[in-house]
N, C-alpha and C. Protein backbone atom coordinates (compact mmCIF):
# COMPACT_ATOMS: atom_id res chain seq x y z
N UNK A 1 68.92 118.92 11.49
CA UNK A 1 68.75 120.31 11.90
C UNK A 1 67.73 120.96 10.98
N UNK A 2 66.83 121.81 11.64
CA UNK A 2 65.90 122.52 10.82
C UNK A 2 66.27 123.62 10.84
N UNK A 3 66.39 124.39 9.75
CA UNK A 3 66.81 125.54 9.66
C UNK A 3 65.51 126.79 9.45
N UNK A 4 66.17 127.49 10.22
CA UNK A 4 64.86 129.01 10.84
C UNK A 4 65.71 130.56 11.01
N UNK A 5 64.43 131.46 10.55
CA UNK A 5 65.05 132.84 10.76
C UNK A 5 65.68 132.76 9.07
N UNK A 6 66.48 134.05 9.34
CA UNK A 6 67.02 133.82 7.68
C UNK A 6 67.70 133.09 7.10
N UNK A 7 67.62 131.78 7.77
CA UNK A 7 68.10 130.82 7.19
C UNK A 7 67.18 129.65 6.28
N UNK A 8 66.24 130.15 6.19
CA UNK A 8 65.22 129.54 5.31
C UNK A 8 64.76 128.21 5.82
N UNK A 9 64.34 127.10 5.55
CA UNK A 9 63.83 125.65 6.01
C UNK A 9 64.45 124.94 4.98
N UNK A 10 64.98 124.52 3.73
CA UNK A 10 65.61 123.99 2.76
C UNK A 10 67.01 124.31 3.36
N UNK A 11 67.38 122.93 3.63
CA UNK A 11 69.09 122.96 3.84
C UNK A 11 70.07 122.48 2.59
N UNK A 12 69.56 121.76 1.33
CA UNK A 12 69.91 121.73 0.30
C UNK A 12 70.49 122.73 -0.14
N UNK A 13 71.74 122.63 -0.11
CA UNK A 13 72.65 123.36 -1.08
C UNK A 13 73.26 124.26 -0.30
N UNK A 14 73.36 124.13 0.89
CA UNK A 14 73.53 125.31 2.38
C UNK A 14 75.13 124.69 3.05
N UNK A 15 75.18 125.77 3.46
CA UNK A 15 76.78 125.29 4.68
C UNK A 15 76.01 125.15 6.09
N UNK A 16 76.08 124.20 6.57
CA UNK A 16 75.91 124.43 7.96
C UNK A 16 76.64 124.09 8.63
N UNK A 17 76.49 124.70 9.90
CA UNK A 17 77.79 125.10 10.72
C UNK A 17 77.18 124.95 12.29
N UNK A 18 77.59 123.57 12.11
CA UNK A 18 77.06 123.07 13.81
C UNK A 18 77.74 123.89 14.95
N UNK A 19 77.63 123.65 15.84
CA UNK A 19 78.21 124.02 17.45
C UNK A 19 79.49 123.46 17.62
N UNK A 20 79.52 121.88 16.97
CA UNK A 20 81.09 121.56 17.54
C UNK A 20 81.97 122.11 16.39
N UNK A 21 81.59 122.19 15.15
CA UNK A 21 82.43 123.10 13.95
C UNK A 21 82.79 124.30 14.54
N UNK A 22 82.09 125.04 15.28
CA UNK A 22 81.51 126.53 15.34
C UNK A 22 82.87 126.57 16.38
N UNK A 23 83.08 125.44 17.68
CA UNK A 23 83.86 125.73 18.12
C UNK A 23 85.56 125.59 17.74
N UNK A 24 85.36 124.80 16.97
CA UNK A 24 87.17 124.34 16.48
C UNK A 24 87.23 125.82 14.91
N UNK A 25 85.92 126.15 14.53
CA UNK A 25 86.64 127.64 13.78
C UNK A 25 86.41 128.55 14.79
N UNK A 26 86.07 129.13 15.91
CA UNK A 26 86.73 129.98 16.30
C UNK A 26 88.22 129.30 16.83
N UNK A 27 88.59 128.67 17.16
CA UNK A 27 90.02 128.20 17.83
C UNK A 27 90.95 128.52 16.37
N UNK A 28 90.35 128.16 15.24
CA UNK A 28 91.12 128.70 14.13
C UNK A 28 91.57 129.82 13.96
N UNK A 29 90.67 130.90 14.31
CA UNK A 29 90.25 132.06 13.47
C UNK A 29 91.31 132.69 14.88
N UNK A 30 91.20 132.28 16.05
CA UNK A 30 92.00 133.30 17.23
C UNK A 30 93.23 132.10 17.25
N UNK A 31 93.69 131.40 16.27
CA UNK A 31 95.32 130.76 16.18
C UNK A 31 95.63 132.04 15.16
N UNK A 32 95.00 132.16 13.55
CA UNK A 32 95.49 133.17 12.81
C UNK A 32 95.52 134.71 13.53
N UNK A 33 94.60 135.22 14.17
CA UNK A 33 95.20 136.66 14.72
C UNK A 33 96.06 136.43 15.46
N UNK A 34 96.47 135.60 16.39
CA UNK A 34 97.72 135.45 17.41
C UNK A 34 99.14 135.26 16.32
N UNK A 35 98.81 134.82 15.55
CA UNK A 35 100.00 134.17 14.58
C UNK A 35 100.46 135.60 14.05
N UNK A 36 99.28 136.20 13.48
CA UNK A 36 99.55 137.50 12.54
C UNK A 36 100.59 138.63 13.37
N UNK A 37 100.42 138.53 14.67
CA UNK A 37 100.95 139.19 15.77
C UNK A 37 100.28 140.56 16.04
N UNK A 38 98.50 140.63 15.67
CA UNK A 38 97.69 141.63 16.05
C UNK A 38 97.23 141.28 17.39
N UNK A 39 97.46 142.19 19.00
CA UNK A 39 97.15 142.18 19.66
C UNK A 39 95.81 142.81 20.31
N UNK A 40 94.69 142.82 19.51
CA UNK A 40 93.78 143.94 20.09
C UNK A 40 93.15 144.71 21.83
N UNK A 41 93.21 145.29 21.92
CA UNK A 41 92.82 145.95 23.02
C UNK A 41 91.16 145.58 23.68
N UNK A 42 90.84 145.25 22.65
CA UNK A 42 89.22 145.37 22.32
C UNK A 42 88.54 144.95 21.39
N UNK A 43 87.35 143.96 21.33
CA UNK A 43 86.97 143.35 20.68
C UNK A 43 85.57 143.82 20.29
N UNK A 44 84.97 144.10 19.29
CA UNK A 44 83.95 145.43 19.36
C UNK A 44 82.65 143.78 17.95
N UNK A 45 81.87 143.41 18.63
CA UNK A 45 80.93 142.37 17.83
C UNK A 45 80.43 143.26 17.09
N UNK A 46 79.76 142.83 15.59
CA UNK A 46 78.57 143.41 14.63
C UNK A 46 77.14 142.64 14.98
N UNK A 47 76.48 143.25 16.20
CA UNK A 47 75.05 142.99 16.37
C UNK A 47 74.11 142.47 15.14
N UNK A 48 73.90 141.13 15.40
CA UNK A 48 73.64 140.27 15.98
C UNK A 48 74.32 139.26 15.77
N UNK A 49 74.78 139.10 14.37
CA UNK A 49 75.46 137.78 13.91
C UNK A 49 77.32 137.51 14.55
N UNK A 50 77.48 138.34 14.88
CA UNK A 50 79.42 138.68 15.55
C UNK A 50 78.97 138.56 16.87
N UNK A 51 78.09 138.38 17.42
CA UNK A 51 78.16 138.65 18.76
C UNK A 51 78.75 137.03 19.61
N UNK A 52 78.42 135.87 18.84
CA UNK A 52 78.53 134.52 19.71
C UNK A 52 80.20 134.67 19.34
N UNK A 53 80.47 134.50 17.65
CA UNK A 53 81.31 134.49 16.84
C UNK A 53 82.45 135.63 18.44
N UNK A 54 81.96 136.71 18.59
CA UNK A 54 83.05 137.95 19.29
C UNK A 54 82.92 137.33 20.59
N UNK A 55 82.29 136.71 21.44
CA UNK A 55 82.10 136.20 22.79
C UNK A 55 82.90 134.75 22.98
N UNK A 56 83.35 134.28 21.42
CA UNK A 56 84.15 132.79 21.86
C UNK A 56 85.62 133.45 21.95
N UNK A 57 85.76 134.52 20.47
CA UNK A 57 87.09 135.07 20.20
C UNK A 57 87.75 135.85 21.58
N UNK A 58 86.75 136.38 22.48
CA UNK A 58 86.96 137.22 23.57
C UNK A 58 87.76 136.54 24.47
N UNK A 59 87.36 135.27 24.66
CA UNK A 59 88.22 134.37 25.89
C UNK A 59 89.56 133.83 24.95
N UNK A 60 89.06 133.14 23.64
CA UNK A 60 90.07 132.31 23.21
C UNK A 60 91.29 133.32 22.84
N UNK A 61 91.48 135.03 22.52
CA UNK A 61 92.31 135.68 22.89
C UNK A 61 92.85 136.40 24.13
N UNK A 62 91.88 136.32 24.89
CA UNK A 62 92.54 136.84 26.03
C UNK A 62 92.19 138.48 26.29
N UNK A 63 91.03 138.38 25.51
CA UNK A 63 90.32 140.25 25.73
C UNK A 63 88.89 140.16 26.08
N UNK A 64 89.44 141.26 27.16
CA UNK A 64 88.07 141.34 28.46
C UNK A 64 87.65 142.78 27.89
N UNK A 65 87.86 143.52 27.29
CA UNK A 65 87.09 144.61 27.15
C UNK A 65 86.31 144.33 25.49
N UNK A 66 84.96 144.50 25.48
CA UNK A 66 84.29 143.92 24.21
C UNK A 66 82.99 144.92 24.32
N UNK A 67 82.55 144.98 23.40
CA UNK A 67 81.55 145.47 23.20
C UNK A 67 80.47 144.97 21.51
N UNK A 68 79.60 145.63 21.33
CA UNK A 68 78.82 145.80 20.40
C UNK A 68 78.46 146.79 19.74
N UNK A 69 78.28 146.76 18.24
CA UNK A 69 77.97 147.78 17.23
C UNK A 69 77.02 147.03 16.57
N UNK A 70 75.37 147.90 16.51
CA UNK A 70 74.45 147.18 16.35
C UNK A 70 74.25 147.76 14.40
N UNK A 71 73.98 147.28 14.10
CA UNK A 71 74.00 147.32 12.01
C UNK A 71 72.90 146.65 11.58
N UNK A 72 71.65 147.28 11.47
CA UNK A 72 70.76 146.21 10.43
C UNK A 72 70.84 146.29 8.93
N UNK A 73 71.19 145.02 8.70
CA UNK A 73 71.03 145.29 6.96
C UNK A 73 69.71 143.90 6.58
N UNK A 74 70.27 142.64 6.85
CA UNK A 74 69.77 141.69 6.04
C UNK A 74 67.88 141.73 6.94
N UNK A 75 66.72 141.77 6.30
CA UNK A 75 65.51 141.80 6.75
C UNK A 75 65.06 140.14 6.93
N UNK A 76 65.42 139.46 5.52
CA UNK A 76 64.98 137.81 5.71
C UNK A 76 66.09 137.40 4.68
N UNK A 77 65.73 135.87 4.04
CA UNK A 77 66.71 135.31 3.35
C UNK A 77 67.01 136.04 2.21
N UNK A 78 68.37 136.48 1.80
CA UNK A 78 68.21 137.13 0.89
C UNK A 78 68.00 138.60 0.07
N UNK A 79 67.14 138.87 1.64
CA UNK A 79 66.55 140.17 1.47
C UNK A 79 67.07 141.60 2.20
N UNK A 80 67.38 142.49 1.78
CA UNK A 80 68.39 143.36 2.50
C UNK A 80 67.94 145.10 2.58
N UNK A 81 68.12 145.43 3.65
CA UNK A 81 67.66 146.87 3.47
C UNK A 81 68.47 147.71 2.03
N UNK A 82 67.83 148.70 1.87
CA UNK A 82 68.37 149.44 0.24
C UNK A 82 70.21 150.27 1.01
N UNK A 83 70.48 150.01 2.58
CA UNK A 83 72.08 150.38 2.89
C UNK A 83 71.69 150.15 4.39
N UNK A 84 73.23 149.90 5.01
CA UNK A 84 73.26 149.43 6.07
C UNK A 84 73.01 150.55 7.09
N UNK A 85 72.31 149.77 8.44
CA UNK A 85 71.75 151.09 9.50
C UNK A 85 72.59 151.05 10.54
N UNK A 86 73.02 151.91 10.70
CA UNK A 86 73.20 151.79 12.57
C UNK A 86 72.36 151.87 13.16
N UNK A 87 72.23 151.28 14.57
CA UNK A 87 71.03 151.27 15.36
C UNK A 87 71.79 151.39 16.97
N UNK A 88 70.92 152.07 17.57
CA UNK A 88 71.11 152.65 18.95
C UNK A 88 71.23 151.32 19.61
N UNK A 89 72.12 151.38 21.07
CA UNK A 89 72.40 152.50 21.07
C UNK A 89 74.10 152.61 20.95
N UNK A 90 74.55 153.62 20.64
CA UNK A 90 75.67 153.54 20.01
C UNK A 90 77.10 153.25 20.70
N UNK A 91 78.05 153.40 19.87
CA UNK A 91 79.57 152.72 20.75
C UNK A 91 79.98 154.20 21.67
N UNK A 92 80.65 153.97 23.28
CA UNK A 92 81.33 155.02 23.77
C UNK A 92 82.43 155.06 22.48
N UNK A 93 82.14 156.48 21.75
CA UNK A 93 83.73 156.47 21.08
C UNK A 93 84.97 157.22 21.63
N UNK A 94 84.62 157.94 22.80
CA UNK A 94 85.87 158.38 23.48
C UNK A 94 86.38 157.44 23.84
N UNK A 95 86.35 156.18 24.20
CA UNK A 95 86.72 154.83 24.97
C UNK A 95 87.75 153.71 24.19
N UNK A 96 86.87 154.31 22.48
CA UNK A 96 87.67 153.55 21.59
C UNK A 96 89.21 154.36 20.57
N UNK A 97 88.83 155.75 20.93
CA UNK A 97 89.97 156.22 20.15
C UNK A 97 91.49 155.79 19.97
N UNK A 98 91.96 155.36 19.28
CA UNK A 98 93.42 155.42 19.03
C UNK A 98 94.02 153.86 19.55
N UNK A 99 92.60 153.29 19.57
CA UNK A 99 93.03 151.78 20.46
C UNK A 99 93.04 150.64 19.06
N UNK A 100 93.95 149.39 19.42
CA UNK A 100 93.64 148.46 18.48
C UNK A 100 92.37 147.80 18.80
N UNK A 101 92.03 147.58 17.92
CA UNK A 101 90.26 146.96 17.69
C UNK A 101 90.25 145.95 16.82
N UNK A 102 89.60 144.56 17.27
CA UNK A 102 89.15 143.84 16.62
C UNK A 102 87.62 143.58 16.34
N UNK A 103 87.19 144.08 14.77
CA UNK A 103 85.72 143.91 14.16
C UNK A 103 85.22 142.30 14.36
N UNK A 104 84.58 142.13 14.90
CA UNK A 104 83.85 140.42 14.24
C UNK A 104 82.37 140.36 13.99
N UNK A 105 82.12 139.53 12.43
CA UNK A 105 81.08 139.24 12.35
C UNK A 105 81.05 137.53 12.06
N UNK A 106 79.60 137.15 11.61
CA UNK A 106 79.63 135.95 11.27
C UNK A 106 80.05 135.40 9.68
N UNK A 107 79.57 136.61 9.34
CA UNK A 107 79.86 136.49 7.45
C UNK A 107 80.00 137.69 7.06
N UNK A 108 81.08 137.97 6.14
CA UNK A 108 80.71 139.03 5.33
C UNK A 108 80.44 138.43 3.64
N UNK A 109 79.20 139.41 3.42
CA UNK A 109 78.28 138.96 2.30
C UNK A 109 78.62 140.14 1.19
N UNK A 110 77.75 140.99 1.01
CA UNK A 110 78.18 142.02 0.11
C UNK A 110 79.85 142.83 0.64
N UNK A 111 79.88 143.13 1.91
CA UNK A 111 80.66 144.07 2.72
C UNK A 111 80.29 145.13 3.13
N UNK A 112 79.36 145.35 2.90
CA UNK A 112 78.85 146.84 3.06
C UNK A 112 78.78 147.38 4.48
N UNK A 113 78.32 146.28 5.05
CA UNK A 113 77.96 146.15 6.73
C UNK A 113 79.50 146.67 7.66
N UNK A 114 80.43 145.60 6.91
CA UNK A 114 81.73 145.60 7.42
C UNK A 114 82.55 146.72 6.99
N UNK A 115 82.60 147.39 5.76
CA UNK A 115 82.69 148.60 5.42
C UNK A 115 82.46 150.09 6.07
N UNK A 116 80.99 149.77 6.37
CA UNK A 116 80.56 151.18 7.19
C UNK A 116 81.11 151.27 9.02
N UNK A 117 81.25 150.02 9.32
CA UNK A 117 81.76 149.87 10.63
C UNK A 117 83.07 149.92 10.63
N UNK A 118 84.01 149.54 10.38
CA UNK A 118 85.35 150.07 9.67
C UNK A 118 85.51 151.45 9.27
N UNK A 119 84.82 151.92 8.72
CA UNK A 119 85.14 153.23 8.52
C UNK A 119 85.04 154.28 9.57
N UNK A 120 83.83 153.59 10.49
CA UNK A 120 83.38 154.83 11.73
C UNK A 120 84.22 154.78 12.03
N UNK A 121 84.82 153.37 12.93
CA UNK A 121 85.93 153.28 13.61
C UNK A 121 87.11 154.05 14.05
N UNK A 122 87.78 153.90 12.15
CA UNK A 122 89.01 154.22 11.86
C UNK A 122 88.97 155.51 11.97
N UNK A 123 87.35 156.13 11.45
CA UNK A 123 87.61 158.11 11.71
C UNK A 123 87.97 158.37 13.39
N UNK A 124 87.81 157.03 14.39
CA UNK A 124 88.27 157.75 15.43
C UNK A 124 89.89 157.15 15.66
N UNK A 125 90.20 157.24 14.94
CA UNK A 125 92.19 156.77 14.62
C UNK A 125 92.43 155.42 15.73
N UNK A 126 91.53 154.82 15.48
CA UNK A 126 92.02 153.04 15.76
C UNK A 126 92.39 152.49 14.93
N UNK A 127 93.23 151.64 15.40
CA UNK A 127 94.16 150.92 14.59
C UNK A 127 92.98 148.97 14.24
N UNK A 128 91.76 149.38 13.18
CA UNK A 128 91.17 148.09 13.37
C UNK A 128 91.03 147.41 12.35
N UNK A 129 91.12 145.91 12.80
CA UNK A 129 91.32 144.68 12.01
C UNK A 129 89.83 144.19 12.27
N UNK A 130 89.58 143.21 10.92
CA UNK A 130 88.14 142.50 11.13
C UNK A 130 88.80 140.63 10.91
N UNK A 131 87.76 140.23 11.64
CA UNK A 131 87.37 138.75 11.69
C UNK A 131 85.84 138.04 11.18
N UNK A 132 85.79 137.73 10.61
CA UNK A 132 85.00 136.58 10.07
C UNK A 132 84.88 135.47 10.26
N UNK A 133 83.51 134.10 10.45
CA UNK A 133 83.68 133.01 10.18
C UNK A 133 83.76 132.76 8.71
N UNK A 134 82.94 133.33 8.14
CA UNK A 134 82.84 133.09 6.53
C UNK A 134 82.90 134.53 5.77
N UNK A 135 83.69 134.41 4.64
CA UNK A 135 83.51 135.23 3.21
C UNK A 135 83.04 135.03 2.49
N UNK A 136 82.22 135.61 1.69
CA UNK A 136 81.60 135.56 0.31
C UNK A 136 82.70 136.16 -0.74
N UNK A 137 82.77 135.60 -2.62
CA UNK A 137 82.99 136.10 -3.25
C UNK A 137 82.35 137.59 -3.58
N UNK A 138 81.27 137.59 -3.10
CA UNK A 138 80.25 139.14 -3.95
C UNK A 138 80.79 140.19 -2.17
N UNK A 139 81.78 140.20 -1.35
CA UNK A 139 81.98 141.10 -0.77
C UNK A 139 83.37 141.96 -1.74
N UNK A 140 82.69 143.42 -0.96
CA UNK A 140 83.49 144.32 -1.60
C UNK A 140 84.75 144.88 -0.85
N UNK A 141 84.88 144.00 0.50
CA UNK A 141 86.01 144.52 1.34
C UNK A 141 86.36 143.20 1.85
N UNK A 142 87.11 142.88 2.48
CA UNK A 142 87.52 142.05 2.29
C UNK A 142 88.54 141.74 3.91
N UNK A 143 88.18 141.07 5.14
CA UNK A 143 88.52 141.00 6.10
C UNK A 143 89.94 140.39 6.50
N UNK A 144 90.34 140.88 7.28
CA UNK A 144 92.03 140.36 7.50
C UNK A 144 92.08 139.42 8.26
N UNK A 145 90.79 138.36 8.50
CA UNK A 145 90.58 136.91 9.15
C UNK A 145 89.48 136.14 8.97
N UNK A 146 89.54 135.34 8.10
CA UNK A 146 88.79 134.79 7.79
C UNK A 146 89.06 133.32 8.11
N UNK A 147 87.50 132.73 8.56
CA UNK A 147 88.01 130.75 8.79
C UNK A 147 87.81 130.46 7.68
N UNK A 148 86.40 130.61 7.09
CA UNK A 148 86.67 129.64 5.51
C UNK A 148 85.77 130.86 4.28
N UNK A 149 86.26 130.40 3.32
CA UNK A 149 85.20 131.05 2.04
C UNK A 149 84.25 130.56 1.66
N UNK A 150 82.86 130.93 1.07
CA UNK A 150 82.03 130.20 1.00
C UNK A 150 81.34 131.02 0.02
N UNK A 151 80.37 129.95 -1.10
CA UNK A 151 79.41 131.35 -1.79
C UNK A 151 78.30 130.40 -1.36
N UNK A 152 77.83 129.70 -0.40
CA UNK A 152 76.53 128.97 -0.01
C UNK A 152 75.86 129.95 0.85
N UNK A 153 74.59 129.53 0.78
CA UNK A 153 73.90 130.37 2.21
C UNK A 153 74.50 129.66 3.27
N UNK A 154 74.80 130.36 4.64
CA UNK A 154 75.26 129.85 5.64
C UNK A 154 74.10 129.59 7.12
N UNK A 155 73.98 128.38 7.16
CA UNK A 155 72.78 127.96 8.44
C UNK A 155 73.87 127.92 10.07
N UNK A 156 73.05 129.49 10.86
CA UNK A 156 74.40 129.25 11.43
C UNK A 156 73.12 128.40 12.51
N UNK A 157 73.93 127.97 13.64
CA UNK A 157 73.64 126.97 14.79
C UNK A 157 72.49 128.34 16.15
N UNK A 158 73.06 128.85 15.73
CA UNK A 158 72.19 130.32 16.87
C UNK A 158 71.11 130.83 16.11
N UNK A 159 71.09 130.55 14.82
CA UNK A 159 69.84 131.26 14.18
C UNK A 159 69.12 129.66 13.45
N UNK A 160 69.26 128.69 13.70
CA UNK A 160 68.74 127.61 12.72
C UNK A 160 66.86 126.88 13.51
N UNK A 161 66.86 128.28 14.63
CA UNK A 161 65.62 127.51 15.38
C UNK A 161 64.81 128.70 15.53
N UNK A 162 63.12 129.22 15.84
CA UNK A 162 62.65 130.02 15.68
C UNK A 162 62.79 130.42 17.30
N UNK A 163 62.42 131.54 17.49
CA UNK A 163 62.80 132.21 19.15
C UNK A 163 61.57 131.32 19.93
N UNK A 164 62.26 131.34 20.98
CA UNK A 164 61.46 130.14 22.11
C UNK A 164 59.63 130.29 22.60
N UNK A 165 59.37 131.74 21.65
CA UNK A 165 58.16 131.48 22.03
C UNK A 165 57.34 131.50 20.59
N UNK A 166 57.95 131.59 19.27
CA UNK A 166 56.97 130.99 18.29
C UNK A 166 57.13 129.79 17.97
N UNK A 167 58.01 128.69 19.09
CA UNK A 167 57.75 127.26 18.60
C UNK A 167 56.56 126.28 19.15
């Protein structure tokens, strides 16, 4: 596998996380929320990296209402805006008030990302839980589902190739 996008071209010293991995941790990650006995209403992805990660969790729990919350932080490997953005266009929040919500991303790294989305949320009195494939030690919050921990760069399988028309 060649790794592309912010995943750099050096796979030395990297986690990678094929397609058939990708599918037996989400089957993980939606055994622990079923186990925990969190039922969410709604499954709300962190644009771009939560979105495959929120589209496997969507079927393998059994929730048809999903959406997206778009967040730029990371620019390239490594490299990160000076705080996380929201970006248009934004969540119906009359739609989400007072509902259980499940967050998913692909990693949380610092937390910051997962932090600020969590917080909008909760100001509209949802009851919301986050999911992860991977954690970092250097996050500052800390998700209530996680598949594995990791302090490697992570090469995921959706970002490890350049978009179909600069190859």
């Amino acid at each position: 596998m060649t790794a592309y996008h912010a995943d750099a071209s050096d796979l030395e010293g990297k986690e990678i996380l094929t397609w058939e991995i990708f599918g037996d941790a989400t089957d993980e990650l939606a055994t622990q929320i079923h186990h925990s006995g969190f039922d969410p209403e709604i499954l709300i992805a962190v644009a771009r990296g939560g979105m495959i990660p929120g589209g496997a969790l969507t079927y393998s729990l059994g929730v048809k209402l999903t959406d997206a919350i778009n967040v730029e932080f990371y620019t390239d490997v490594q490299e990160t805006l000076p705080d996380p953005l929201l970006l248009a266009p934004m969540l119906d929040t009359d739609s989400i008030r007072n509902k259980r919500i499940l967050i998913v991303d692909d990693v949380v790294d610092s937390g910051r990302t997962l932090a600020l989305v969590l917080e909008l949320l909760r100001g509209f009195g949802a009851d919301v839980r986050s999911a992860v494939l991977y954690a970092k030690p250097t996050t500052i919050i800390h998700p209530d589902f996680v598949w594995k921990a990791t302090d490697k760069w992570i090469v995921f399988p959706w970002s490890a190739k350049p978009p179909v028309g600069q190859r």
